[in-house]
PDB file of N, CA and C in Angstrom:
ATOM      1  N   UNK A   1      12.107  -5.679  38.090  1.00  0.00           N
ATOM      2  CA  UNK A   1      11.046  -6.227  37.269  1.00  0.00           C
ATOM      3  C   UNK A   1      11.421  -7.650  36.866  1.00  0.00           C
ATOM      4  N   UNK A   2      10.496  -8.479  37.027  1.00  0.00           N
ATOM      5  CA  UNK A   2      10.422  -9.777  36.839  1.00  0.00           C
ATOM      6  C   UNK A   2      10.191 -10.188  35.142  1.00  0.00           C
ATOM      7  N   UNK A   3      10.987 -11.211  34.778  1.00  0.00           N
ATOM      8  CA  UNK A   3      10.843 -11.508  33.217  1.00  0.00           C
ATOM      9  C   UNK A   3      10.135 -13.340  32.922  1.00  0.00           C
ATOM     10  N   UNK A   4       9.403 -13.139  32.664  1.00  0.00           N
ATOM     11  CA  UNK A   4       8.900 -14.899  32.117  1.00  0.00           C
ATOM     12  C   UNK A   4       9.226 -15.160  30.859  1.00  0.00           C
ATOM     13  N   UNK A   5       9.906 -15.486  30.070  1.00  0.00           N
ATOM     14  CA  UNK A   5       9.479 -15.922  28.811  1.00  0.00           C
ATOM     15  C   UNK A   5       8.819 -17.618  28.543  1.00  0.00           C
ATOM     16  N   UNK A   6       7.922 -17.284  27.401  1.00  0.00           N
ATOM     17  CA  UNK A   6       7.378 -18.486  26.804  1.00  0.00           C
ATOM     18  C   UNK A   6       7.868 -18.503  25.663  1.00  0.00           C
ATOM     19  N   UNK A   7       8.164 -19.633  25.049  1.00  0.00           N
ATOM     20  CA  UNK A   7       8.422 -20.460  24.100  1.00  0.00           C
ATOM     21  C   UNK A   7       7.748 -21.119  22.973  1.00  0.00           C
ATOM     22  N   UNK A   8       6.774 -21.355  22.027  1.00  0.00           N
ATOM     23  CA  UNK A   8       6.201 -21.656  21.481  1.00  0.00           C
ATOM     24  C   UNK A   8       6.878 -22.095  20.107  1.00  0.00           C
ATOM     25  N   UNK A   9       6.849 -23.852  19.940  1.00  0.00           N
ATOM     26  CA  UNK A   9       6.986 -24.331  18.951  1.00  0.00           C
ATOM     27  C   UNK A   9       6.017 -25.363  18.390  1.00  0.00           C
ATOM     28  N   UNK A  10       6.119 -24.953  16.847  1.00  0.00           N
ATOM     29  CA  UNK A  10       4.981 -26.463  16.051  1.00  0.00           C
ATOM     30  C   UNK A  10       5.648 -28.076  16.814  1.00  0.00           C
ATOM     31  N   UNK A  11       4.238 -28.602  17.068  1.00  0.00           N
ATOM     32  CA  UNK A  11       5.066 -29.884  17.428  1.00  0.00           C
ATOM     33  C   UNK A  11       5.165 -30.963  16.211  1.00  0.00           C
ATOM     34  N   UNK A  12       6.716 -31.600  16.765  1.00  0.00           N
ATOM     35  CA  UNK A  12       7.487 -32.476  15.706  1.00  0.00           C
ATOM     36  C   UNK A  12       6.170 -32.882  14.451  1.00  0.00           C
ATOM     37  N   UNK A  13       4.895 -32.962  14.314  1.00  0.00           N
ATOM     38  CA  UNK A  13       4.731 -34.063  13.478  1.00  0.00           C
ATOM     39  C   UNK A  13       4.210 -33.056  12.540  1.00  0.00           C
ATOM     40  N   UNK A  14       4.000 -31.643  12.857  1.00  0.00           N
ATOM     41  CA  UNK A  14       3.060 -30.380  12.038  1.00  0.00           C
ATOM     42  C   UNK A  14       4.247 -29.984  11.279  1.00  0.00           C
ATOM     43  N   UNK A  15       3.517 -30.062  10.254  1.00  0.00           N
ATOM     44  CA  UNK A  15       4.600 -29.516   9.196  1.00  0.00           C
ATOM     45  C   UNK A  15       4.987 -27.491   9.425  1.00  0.00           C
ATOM     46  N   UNK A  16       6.264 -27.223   9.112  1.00  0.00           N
ATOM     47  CA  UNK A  16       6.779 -26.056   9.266  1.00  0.00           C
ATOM     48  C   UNK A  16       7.115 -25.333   7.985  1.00  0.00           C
ATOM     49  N   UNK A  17       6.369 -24.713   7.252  1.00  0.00           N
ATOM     50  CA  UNK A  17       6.524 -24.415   6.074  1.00  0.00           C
ATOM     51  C   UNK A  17       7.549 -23.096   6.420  1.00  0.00           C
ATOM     52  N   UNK A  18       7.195 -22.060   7.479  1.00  0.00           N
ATOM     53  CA  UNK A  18       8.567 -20.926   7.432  1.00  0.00           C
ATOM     54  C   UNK A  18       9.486 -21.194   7.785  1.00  0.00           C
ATOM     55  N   UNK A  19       9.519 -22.294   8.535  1.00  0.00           N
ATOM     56  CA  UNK A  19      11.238 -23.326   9.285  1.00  0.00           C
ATOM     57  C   UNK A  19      11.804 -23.441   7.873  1.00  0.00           C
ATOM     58  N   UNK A  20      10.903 -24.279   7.019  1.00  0.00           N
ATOM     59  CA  UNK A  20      11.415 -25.046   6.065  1.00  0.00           C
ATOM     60  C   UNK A  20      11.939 -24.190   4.793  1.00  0.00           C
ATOM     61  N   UNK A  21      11.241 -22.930   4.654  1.00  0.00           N
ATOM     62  CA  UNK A  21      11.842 -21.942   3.666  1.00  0.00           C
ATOM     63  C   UNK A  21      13.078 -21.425   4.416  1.00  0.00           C
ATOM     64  N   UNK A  22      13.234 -21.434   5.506  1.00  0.00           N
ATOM     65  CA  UNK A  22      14.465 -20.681   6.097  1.00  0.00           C
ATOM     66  C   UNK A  22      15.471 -21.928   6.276  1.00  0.00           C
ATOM     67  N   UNK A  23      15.460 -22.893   6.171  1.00  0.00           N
ATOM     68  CA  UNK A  23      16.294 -23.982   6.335  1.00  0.00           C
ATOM     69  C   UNK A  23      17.197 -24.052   4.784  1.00  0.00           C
ATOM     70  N   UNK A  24      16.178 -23.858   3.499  1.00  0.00           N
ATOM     71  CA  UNK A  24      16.243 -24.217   2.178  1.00  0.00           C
ATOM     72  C   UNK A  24      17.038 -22.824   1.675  1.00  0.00           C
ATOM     73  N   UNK A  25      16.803 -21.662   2.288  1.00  0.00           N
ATOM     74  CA  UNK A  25      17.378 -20.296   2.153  1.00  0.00           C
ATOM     75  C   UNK A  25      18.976 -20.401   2.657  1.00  0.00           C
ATOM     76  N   UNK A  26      19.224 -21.081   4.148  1.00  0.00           N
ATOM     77  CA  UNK A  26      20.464 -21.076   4.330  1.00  0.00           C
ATOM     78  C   UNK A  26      21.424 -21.676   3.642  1.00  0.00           C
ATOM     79  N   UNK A  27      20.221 -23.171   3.155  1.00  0.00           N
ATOM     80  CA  UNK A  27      21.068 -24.469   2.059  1.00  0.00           C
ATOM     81  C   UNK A  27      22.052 -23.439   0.815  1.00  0.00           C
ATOM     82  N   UNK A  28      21.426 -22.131  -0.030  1.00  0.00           N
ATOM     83  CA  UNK A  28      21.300 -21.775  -0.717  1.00  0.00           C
ATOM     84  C   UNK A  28      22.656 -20.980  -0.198  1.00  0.00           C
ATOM     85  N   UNK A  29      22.536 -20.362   0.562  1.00  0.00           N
ATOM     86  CA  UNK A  29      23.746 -19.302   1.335  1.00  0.00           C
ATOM     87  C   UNK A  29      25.185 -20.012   1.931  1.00  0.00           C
ATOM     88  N   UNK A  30      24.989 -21.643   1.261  1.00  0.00           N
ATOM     89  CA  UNK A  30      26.103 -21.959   1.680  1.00  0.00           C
ATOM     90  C   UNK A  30      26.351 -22.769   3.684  1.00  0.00           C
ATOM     91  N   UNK A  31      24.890 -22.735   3.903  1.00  0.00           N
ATOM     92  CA  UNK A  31      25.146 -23.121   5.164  1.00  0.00           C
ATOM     93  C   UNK A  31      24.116 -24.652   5.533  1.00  0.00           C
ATOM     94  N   UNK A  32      25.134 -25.640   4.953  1.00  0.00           N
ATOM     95  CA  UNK A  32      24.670 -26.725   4.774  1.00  0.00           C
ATOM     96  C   UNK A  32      24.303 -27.642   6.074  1.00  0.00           C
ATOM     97  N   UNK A  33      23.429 -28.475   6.239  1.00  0.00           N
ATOM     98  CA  UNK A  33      23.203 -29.521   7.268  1.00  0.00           C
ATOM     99  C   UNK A  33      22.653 -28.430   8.651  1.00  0.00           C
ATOM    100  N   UNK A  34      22.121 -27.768   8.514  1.00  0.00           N
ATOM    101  CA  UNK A  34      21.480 -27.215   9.535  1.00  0.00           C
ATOM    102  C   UNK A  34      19.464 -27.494   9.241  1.00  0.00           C
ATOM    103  N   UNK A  35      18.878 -27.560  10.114  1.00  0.00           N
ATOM    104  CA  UNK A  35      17.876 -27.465  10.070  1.00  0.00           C
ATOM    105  C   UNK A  35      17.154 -26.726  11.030  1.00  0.00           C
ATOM    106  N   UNK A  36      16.037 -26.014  10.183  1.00  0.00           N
ATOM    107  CA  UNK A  36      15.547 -24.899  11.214  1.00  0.00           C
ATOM    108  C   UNK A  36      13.830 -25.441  11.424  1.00  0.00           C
ATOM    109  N   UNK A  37      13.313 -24.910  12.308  1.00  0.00           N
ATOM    110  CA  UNK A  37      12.107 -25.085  12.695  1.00  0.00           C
ATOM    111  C   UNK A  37      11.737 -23.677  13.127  1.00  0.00           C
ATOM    112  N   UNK A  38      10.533 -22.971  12.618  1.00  0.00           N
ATOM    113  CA  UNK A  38      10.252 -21.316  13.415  1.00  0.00           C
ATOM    114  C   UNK A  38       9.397 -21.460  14.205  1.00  0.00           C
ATOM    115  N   UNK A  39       9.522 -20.946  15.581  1.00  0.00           N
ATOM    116  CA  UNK A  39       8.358 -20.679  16.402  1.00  0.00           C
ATOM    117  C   UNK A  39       8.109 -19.129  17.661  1.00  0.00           C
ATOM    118  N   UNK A  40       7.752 -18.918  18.362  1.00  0.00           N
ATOM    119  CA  UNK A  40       7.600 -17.685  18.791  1.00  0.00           C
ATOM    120  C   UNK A  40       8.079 -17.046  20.195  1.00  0.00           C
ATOM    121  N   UNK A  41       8.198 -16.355  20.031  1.00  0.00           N
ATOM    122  CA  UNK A  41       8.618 -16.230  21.777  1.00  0.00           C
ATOM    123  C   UNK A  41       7.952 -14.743  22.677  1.00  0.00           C
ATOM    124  N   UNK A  42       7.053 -14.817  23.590  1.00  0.00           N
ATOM    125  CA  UNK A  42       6.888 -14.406  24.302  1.00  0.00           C
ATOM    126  C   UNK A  42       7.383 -13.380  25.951  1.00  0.00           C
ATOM    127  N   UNK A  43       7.449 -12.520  25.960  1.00  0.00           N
ATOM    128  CA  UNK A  43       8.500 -12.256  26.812  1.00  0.00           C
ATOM    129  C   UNK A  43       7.307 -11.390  27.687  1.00  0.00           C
ATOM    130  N   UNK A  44       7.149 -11.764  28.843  1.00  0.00           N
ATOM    131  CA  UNK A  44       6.310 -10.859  29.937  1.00  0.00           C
ATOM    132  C   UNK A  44       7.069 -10.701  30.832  1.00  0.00           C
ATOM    133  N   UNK A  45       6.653  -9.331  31.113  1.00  0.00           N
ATOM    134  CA  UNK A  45       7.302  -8.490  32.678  1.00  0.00           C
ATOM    135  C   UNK A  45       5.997  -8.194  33.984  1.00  0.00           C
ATOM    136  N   UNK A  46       6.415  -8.695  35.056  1.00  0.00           N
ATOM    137  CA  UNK A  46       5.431  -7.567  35.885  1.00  0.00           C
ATOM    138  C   UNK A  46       6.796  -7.575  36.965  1.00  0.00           C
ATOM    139  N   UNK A  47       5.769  -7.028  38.443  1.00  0.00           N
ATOM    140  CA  UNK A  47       6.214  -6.087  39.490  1.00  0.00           C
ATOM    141  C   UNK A  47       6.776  -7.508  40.639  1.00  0.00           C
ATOM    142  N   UNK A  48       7.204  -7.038  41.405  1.00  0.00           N
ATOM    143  CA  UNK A  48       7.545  -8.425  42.088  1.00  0.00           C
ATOM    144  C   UNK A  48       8.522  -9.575  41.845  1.00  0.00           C
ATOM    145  N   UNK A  49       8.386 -10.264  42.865  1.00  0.00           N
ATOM    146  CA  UNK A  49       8.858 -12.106  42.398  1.00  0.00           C
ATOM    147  C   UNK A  49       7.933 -12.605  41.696  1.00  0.00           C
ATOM    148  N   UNK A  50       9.290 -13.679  41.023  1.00  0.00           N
ATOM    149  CA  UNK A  50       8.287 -14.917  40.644  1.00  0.00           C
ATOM    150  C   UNK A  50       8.085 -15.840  41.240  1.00  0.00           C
ATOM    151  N   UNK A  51       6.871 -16.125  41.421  1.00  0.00           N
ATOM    152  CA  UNK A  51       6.106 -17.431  42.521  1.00  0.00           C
ATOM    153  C   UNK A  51       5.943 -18.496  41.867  1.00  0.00           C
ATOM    154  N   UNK A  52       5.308 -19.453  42.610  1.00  0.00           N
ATOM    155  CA  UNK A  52       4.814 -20.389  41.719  1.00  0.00           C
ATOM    156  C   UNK A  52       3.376 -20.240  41.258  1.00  0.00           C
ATOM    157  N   UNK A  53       2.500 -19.148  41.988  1.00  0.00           N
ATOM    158  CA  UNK A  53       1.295 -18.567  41.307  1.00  0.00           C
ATOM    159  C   UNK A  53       1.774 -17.804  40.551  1.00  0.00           C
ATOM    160  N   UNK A  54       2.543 -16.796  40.044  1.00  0.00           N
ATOM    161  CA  UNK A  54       2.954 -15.722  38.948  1.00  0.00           C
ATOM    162  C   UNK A  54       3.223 -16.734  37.662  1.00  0.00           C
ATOM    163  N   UNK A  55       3.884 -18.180  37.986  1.00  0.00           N
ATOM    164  CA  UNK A  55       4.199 -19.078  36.411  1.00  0.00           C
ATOM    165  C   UNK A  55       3.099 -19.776  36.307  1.00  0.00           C
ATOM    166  N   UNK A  56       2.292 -20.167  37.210  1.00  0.00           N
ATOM    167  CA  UNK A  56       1.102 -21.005  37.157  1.00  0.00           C
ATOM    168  C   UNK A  56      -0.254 -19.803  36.101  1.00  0.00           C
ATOM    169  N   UNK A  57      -0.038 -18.778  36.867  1.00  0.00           N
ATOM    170  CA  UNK A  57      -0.465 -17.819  35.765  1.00  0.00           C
ATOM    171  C   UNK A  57      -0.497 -17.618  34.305  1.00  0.00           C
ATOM    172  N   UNK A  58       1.430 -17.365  34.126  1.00  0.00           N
ATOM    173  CA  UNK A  58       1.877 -17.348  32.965  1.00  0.00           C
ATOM    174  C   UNK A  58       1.211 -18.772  31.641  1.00  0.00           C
ATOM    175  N   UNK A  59       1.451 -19.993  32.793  1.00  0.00           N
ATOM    176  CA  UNK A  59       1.329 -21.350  32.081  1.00  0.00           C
ATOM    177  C   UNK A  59      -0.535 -21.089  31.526  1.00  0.00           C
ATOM    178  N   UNK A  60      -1.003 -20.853  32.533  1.00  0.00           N
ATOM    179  CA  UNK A  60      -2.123 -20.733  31.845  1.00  0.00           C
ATOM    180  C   UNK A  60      -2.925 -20.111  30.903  1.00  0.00           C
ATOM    181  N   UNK A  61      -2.232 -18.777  30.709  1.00  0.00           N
ATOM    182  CA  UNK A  61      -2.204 -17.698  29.635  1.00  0.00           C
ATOM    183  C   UNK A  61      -1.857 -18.108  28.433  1.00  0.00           C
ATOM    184  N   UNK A  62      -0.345 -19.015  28.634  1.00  0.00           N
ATOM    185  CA  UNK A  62      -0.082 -19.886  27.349  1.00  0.00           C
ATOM    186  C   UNK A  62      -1.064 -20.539  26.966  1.00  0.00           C
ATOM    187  N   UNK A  63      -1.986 -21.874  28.075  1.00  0.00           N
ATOM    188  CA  UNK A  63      -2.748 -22.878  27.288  1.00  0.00           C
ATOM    189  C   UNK A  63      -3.647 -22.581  26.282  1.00  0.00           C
ATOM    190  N   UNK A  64      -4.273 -21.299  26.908  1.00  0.00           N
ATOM    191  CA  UNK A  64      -5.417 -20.568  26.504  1.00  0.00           C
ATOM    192  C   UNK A  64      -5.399 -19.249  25.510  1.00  0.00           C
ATOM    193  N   UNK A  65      -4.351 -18.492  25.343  1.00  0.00           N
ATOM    194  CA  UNK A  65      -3.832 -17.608  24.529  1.00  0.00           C
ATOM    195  C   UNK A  65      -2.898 -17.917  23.500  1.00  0.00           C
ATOM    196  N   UNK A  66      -1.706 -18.012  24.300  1.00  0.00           N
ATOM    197  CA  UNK A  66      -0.297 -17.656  23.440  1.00  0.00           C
ATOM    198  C   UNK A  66      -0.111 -19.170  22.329  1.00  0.00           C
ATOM    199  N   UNK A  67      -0.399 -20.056  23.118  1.00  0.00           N
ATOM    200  CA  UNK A  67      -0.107 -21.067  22.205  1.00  0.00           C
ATOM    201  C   UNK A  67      -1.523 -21.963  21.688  1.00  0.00           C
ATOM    202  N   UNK A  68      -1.394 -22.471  20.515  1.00  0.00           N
ATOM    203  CA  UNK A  68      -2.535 -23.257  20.231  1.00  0.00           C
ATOM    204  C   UNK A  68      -1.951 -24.912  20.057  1.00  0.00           C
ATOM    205  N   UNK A  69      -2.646 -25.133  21.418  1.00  0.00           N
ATOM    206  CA  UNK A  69      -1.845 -26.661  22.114  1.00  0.00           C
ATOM    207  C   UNK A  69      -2.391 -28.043  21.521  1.00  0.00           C
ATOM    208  N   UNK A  70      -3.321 -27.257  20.630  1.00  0.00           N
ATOM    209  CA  UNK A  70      -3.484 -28.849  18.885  1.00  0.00           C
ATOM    210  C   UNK A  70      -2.296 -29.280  18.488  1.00  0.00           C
ATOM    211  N   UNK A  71      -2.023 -27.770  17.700  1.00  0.00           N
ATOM    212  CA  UNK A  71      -0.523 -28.047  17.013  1.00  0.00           C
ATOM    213  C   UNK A  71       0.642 -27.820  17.626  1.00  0.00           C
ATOM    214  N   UNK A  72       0.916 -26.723  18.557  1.00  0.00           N
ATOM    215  CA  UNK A  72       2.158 -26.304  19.099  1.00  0.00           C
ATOM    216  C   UNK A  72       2.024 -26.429  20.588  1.00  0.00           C
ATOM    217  N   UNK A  73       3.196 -26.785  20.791  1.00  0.00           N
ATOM    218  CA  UNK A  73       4.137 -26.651  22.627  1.00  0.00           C
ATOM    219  C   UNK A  73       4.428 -25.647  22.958  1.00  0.00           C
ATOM    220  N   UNK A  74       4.668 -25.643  24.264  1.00  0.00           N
ATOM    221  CA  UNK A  74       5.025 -24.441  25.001  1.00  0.00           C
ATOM    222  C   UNK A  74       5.969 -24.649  26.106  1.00  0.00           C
ATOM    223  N   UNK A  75       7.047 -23.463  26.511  1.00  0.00           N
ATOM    224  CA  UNK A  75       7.760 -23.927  27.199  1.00  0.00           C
ATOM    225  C   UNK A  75       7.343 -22.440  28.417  1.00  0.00           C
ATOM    226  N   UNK A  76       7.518 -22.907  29.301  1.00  0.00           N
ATOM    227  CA  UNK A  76       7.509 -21.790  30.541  1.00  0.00           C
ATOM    228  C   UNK A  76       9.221 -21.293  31.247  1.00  0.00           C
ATOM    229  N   UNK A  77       9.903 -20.058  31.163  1.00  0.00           N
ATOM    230  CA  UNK A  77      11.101 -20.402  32.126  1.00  0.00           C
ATOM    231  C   UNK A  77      11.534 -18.713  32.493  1.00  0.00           C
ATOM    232  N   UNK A  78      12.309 -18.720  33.540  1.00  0.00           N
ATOM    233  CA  UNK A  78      12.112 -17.748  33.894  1.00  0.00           C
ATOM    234  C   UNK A  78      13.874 -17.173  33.281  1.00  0.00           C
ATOM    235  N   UNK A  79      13.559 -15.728  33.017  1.00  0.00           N
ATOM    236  CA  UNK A  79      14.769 -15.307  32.265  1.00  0.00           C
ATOM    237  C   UNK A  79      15.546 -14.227  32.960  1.00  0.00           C
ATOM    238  N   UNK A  80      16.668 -14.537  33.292  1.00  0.00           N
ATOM    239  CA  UNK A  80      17.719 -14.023  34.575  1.00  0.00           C
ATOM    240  C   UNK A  80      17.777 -12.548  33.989  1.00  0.00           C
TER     241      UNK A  80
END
């Protein structure tokens, strides 16, 4: 079985209010100079290889589903 994952993050200029509570939470726990950003991850399986129609697929599922490409990016890659 074949694995795709997608990637989905706010892009740089959209503010991240759950990054930013989890960044301010670690400050608190002692784990200074880190910064976090939250975003999502996607993990699909089917039958077969992956082609370049099976990610051309995937990519397009992202534009139109998984990610909302106003505010957030998407990454396509295939996971060993």
């Amino acid at each position: 079985m074949a694995r795709v994952v997608v990637d989905v993050m706010p892009k740089p200029e959209i503010l991240d209010p759950q990054g930013k509570a989890v960044t301010g939470a670690l400050g608190r726990l002692g784990f200074d100079g880190l910064s976090v950003r939250q975003g999502k991850r996607f993990e699909i399986e089917f039958d077969g290889e992956v082609t370049d129609e099976r990610l051309e697929q995937v990519r397009q599922a992202a534009d139109k589903l998984l990610a909302n490409t106003v505010i957030e990016t998407f990454e396509v890659r295939v996971e060993a």
